[in-house]
ModelCIF file with pLDDT and N, C-alpha, C, O atoms, coordinates in Angstrom:
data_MODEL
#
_entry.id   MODEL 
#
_entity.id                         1 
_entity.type                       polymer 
_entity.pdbx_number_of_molecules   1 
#
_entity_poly.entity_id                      1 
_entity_poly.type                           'polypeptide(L)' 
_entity_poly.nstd_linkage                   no 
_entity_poly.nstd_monomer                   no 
_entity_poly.pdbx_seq_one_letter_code       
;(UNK)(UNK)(UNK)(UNK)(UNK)(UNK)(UNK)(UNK)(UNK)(UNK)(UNK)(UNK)(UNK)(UNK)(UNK)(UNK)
(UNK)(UNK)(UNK)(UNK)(UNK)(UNK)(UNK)(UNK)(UNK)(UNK)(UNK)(UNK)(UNK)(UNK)(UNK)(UNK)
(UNK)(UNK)(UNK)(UNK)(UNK)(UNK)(UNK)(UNK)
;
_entity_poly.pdbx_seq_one_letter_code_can   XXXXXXXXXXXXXXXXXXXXXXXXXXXXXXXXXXXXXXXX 
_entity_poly.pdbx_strand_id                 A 
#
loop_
_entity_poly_seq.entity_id 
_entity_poly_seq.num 
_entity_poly_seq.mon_id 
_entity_poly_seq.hetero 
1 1  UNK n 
1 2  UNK n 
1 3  UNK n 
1 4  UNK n 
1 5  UNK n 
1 6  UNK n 
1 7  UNK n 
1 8  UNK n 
1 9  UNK n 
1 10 UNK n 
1 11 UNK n 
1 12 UNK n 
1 13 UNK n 
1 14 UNK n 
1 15 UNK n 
1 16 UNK n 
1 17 UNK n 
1 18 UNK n 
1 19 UNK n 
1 20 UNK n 
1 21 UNK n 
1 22 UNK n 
1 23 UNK n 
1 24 UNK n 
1 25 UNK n 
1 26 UNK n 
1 27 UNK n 
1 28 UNK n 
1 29 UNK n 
1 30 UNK n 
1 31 UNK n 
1 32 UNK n 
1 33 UNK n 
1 34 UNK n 
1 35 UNK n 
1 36 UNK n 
1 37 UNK n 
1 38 UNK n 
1 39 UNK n 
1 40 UNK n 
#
_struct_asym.id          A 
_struct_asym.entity_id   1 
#
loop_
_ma_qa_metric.id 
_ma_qa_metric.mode 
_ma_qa_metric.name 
_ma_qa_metric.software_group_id 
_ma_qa_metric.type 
1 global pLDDT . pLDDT 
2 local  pLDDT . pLDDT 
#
_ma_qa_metric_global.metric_id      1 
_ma_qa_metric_global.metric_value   91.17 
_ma_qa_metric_global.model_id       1 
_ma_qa_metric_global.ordinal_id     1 
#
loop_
_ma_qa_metric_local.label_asym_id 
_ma_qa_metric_local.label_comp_id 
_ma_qa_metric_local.label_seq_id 
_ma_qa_metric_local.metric_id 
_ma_qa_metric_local.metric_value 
_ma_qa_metric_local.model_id 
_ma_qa_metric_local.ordinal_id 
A UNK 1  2 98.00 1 1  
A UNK 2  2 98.00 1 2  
A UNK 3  2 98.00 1 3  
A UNK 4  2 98.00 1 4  
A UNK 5  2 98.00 1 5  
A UNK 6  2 98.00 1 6  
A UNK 7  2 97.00 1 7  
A UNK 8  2 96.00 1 8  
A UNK 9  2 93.00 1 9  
A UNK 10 2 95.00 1 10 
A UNK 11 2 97.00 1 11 
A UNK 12 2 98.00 1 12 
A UNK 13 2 98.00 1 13 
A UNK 14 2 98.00 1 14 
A UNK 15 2 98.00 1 15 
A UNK 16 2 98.00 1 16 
A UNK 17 2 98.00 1 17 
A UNK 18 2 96.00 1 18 
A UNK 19 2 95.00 1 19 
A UNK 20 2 93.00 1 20 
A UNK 21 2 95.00 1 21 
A UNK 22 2 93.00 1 22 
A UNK 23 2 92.00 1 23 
A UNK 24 2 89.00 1 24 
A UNK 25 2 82.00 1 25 
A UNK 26 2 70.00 1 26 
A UNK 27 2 62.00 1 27 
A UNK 28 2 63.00 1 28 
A UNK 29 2 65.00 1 29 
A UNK 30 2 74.00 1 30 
A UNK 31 2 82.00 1 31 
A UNK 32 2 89.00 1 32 
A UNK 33 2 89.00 1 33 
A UNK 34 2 91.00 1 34 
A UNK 35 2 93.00 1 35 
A UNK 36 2 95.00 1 36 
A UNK 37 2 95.00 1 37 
A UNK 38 2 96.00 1 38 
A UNK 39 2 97.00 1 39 
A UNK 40 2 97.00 1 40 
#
loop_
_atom_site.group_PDB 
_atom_site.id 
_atom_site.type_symbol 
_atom_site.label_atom_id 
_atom_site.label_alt_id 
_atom_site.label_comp_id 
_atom_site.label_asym_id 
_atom_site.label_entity_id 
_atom_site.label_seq_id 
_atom_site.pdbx_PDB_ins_code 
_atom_site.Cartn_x 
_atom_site.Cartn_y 
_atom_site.Cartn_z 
_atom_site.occupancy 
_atom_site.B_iso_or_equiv 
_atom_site.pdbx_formal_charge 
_atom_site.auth_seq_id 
_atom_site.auth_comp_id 
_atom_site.auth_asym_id 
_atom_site.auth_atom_id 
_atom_site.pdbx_PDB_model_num 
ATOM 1   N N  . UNK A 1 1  ? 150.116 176.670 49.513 1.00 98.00 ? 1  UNK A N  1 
ATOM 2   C CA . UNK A 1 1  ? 149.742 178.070 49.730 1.00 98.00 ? 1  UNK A CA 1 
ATOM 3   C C  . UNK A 1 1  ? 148.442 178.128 50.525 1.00 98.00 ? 1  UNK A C  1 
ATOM 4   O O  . UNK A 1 1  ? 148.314 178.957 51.426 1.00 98.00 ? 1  UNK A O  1 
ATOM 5   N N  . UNK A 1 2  ? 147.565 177.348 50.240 1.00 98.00 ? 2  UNK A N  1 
ATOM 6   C CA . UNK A 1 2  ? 146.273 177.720 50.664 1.00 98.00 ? 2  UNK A CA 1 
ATOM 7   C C  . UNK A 1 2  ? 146.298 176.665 52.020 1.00 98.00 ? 2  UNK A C  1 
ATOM 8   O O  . UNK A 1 2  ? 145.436 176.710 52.898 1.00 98.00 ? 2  UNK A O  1 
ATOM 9   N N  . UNK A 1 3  ? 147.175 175.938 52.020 1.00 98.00 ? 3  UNK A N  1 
ATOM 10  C CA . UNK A 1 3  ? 147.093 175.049 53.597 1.00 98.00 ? 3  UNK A CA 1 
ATOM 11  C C  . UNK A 1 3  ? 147.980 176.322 54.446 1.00 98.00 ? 3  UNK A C  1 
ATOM 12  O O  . UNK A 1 3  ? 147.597 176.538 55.596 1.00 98.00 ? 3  UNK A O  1 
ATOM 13  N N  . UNK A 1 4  ? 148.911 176.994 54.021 1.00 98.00 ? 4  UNK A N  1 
ATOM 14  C CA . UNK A 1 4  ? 149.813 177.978 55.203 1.00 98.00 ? 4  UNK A CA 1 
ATOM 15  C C  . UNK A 1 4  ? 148.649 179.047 55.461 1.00 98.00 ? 4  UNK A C  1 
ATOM 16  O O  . UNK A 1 4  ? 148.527 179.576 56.566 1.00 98.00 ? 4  UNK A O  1 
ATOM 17  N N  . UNK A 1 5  ? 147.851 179.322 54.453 1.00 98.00 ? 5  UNK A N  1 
ATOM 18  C CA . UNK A 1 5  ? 146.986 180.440 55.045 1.00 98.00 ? 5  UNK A CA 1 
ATOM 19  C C  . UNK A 1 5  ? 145.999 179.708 55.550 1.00 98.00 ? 5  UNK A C  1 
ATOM 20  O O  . UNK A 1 5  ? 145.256 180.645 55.843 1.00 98.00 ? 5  UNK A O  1 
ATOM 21  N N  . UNK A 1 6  ? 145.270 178.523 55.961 1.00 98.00 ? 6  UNK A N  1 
ATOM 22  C CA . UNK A 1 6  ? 144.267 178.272 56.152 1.00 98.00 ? 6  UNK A CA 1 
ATOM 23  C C  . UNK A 1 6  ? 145.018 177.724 57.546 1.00 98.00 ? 6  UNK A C  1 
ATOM 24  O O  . UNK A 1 6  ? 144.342 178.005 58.535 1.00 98.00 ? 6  UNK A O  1 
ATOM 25  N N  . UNK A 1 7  ? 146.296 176.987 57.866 1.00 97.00 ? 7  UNK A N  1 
ATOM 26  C CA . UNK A 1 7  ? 146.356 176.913 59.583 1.00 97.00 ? 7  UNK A CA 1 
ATOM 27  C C  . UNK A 1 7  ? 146.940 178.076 59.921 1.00 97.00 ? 7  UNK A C  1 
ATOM 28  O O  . UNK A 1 7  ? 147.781 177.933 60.809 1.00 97.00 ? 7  UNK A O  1 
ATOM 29  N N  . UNK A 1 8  ? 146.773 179.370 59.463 1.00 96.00 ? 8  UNK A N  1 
ATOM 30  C CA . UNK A 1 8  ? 147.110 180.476 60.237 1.00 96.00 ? 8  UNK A CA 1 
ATOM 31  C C  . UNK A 1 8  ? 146.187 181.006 61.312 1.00 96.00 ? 8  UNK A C  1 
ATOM 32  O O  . UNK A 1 8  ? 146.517 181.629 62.321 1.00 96.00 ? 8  UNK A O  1 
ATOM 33  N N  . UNK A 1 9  ? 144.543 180.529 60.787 1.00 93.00 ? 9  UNK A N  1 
ATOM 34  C CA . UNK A 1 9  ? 143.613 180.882 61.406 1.00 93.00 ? 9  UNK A CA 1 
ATOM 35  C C  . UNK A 1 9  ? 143.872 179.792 62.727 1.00 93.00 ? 9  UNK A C  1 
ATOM 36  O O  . UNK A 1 9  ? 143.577 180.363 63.778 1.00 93.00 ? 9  UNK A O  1 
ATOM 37  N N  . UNK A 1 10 ? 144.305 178.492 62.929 1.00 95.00 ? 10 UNK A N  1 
ATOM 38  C CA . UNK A 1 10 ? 144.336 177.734 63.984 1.00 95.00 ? 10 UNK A CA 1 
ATOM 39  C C  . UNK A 1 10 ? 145.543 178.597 64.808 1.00 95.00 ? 10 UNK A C  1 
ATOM 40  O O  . UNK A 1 10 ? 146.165 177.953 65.653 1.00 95.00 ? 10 UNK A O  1 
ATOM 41  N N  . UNK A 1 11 ? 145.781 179.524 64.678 1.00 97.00 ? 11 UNK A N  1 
ATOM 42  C CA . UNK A 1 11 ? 146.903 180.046 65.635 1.00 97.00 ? 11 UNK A CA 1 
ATOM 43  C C  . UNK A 1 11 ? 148.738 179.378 65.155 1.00 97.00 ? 11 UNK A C  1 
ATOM 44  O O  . UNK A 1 11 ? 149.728 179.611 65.848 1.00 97.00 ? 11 UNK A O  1 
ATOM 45  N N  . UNK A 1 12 ? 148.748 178.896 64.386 1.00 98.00 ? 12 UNK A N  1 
ATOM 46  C CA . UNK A 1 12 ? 150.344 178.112 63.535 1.00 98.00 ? 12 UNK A CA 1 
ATOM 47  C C  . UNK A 1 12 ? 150.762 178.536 62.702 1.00 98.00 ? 12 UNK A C  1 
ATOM 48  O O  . UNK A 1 12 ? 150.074 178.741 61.702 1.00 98.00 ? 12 UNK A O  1 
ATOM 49  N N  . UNK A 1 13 ? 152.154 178.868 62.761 1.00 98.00 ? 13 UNK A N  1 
ATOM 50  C CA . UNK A 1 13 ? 152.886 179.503 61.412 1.00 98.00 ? 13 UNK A CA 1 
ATOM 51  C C  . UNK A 1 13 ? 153.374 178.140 60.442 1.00 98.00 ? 13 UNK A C  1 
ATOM 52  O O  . UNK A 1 13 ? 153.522 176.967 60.786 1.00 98.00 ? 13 UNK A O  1 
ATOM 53  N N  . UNK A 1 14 ? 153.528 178.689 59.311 1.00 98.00 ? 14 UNK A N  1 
ATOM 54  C CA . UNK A 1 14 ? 154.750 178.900 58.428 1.00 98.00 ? 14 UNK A CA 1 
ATOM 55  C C  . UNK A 1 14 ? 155.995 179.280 58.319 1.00 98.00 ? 14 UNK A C  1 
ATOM 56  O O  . UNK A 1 14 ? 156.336 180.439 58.557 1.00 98.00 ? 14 UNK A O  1 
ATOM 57  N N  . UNK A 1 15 ? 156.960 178.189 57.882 1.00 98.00 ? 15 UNK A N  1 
ATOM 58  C CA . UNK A 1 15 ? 158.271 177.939 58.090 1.00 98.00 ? 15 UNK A CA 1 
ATOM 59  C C  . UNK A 1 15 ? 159.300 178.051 56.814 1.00 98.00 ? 15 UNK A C  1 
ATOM 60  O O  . UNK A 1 15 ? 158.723 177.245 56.084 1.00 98.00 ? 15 UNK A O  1 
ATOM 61  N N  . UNK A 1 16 ? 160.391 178.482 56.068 1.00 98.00 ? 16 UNK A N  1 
ATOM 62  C CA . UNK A 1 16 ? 161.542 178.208 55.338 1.00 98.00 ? 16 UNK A CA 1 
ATOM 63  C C  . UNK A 1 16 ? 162.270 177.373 56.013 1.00 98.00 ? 16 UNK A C  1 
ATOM 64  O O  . UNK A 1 16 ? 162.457 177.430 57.228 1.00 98.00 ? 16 UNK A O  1 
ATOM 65  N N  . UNK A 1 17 ? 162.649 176.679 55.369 1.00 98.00 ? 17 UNK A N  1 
ATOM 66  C CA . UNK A 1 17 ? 164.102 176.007 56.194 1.00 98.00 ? 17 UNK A CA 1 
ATOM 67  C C  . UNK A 1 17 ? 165.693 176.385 55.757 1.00 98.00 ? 17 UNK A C  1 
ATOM 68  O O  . UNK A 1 17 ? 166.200 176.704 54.681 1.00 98.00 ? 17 UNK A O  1 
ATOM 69  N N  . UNK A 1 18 ? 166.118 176.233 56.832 1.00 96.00 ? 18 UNK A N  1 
ATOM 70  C CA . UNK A 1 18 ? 167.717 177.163 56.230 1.00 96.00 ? 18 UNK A CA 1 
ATOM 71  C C  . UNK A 1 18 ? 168.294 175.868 55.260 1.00 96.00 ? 18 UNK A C  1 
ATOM 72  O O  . UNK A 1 18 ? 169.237 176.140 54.518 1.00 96.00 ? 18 UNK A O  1 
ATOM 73  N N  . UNK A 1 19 ? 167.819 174.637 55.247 1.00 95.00 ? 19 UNK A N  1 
ATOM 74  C CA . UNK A 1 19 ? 168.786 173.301 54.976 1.00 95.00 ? 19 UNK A CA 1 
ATOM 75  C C  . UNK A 1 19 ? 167.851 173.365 53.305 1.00 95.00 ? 19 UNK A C  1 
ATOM 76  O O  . UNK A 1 19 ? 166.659 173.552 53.056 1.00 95.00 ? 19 UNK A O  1 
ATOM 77  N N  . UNK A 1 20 ? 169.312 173.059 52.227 1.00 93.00 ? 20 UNK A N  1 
ATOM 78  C CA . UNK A 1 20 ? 169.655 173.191 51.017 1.00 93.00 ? 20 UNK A CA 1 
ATOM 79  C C  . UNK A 1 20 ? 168.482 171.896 50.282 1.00 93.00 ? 20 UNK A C  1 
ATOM 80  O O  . UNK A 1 20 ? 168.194 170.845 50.855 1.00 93.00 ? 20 UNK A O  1 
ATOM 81  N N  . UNK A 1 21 ? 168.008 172.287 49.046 1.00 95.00 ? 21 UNK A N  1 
ATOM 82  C CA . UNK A 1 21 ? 167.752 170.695 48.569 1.00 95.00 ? 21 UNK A CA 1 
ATOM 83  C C  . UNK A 1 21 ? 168.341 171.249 47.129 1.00 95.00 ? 21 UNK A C  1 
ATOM 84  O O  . UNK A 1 21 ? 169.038 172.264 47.127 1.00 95.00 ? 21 UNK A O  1 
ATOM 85  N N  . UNK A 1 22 ? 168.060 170.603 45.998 1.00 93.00 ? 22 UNK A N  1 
ATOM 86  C CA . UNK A 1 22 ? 168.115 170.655 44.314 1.00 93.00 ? 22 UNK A CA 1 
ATOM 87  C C  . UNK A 1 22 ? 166.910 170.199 43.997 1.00 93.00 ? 22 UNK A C  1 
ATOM 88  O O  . UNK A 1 22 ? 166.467 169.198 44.561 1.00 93.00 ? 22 UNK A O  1 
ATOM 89  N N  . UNK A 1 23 ? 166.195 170.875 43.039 1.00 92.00 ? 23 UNK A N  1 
ATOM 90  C CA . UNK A 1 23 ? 164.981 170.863 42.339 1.00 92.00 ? 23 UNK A CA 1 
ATOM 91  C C  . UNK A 1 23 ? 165.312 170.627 40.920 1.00 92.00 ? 23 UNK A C  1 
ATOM 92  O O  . UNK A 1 23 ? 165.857 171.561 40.330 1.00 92.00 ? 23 UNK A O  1 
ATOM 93  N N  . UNK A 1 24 ? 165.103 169.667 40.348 1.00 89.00 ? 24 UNK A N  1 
ATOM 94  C CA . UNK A 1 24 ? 165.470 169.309 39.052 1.00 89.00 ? 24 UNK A CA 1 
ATOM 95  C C  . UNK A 1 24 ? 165.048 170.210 38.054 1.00 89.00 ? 24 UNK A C  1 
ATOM 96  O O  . UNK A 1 24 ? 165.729 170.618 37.113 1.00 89.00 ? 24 UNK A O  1 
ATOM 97  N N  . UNK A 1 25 ? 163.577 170.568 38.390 1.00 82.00 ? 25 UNK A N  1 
ATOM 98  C CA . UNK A 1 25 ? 162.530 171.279 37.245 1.00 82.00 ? 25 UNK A CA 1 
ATOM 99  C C  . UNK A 1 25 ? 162.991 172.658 37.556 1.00 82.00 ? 25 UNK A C  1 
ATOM 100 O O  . UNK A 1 25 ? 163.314 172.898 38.719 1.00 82.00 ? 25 UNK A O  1 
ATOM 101 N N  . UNK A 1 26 ? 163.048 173.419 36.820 1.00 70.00 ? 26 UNK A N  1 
ATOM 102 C CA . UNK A 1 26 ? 163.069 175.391 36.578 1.00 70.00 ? 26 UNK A CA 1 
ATOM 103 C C  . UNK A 1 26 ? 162.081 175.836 36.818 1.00 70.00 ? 26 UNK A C  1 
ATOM 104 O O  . UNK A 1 26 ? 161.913 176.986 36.415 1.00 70.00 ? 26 UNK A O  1 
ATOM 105 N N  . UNK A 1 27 ? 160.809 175.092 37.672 1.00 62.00 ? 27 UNK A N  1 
ATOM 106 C CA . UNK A 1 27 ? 159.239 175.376 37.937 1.00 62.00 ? 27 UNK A CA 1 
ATOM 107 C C  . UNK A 1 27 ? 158.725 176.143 37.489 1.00 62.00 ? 27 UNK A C  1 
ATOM 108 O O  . UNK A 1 27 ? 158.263 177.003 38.239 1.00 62.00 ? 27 UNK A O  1 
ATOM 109 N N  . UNK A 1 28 ? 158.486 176.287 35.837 1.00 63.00 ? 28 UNK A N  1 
ATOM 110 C CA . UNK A 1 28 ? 157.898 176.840 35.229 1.00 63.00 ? 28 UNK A CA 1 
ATOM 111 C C  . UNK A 1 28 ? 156.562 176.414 34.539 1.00 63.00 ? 28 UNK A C  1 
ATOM 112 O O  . UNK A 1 28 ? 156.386 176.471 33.322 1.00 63.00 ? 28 UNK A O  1 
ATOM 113 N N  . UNK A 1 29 ? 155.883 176.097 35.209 1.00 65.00 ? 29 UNK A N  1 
ATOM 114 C CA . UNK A 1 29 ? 154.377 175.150 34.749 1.00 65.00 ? 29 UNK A CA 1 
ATOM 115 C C  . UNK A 1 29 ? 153.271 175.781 35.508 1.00 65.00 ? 29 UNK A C  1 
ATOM 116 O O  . UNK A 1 29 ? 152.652 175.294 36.454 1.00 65.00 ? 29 UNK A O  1 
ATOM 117 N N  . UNK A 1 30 ? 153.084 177.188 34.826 1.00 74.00 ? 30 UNK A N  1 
ATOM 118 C CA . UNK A 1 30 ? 151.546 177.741 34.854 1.00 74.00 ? 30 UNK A CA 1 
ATOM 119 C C  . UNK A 1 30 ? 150.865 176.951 33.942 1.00 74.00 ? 30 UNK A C  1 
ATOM 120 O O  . UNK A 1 30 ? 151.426 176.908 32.847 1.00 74.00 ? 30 UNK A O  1 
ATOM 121 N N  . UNK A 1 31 ? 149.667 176.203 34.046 1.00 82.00 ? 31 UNK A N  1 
ATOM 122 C CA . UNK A 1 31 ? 149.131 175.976 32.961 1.00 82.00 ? 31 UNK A CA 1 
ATOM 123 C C  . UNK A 1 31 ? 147.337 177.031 33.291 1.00 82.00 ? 31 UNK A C  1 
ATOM 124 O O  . UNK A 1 31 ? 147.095 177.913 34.116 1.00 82.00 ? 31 UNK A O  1 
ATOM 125 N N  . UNK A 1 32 ? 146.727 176.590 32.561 1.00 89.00 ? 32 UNK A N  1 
ATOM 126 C CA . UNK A 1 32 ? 145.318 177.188 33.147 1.00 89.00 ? 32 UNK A CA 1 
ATOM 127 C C  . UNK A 1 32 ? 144.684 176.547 34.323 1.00 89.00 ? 32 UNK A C  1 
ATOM 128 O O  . UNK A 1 32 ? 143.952 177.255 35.015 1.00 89.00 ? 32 UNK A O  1 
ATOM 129 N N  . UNK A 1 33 ? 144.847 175.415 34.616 1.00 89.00 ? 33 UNK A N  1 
ATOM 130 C CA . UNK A 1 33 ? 144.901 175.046 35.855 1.00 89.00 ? 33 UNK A CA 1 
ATOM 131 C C  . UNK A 1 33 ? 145.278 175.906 36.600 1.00 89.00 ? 33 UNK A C  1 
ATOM 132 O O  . UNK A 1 33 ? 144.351 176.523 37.124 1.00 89.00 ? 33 UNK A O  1 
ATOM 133 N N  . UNK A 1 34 ? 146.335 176.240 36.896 1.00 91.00 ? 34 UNK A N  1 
ATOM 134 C CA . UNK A 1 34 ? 147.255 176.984 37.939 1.00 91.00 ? 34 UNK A CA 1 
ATOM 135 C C  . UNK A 1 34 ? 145.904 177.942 37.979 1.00 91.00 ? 34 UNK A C  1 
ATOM 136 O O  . UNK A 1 34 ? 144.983 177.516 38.677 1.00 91.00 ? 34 UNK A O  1 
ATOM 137 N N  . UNK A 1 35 ? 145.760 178.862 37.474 1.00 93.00 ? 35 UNK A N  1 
ATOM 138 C CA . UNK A 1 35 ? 144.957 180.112 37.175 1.00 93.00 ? 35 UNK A CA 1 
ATOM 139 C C  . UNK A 1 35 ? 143.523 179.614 37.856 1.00 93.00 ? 35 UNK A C  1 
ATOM 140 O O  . UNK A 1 35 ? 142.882 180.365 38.592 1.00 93.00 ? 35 UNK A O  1 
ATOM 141 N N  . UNK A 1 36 ? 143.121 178.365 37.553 1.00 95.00 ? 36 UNK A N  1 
ATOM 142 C CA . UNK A 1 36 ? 141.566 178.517 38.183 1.00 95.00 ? 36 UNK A CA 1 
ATOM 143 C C  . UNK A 1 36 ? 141.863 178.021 39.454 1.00 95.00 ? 36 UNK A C  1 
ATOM 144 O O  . UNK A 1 36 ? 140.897 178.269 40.175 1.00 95.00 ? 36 UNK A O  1 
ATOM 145 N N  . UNK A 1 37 ? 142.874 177.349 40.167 1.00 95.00 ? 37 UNK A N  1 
ATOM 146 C CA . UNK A 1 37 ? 143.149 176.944 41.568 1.00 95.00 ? 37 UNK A CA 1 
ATOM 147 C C  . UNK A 1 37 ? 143.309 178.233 42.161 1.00 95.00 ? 37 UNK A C  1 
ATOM 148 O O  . UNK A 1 37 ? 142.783 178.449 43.252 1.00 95.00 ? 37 UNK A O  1 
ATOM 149 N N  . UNK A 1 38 ? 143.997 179.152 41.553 1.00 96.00 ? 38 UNK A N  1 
ATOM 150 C CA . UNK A 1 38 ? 144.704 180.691 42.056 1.00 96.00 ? 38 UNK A CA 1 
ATOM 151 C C  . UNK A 1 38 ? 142.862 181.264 42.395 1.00 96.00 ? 38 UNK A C  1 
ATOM 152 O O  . UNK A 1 38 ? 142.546 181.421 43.574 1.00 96.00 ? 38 UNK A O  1 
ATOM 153 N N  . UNK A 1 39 ? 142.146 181.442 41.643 1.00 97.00 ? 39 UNK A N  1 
ATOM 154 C CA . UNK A 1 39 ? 141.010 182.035 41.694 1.00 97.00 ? 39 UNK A CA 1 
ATOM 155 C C  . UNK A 1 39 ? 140.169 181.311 42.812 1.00 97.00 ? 39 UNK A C  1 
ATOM 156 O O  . UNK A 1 39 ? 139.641 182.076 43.619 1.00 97.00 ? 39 UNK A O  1 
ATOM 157 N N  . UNK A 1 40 ? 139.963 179.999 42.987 1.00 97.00 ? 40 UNK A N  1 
ATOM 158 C CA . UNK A 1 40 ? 139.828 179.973 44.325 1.00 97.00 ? 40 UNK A CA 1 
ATOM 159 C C  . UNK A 1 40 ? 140.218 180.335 45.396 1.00 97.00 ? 40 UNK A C  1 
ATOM 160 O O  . UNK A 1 40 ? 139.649 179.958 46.421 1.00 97.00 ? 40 UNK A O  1 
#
């Protein structure tokens, strides 16, 4: 997150890709971590 907004300022986007993967995890892992990285 914070690398797509930080080379936006170099003039470069951010991409989706149309091509499929599988993610094992249900990415559900806020911990409080998450929260003080977010606040930076």
């Amino acid at each position: 997150v914070d690398y797509c907004l930080s080379i936006k300022h170099l003039g470069f986007d951010a991409y989706v890709l149309p091509i499929p993967v599988y993610h094992r995890s249900a990415a559900y892992s806020l911990s409080e971590s998450y929260y003080i990285t977010l606040e930076n």
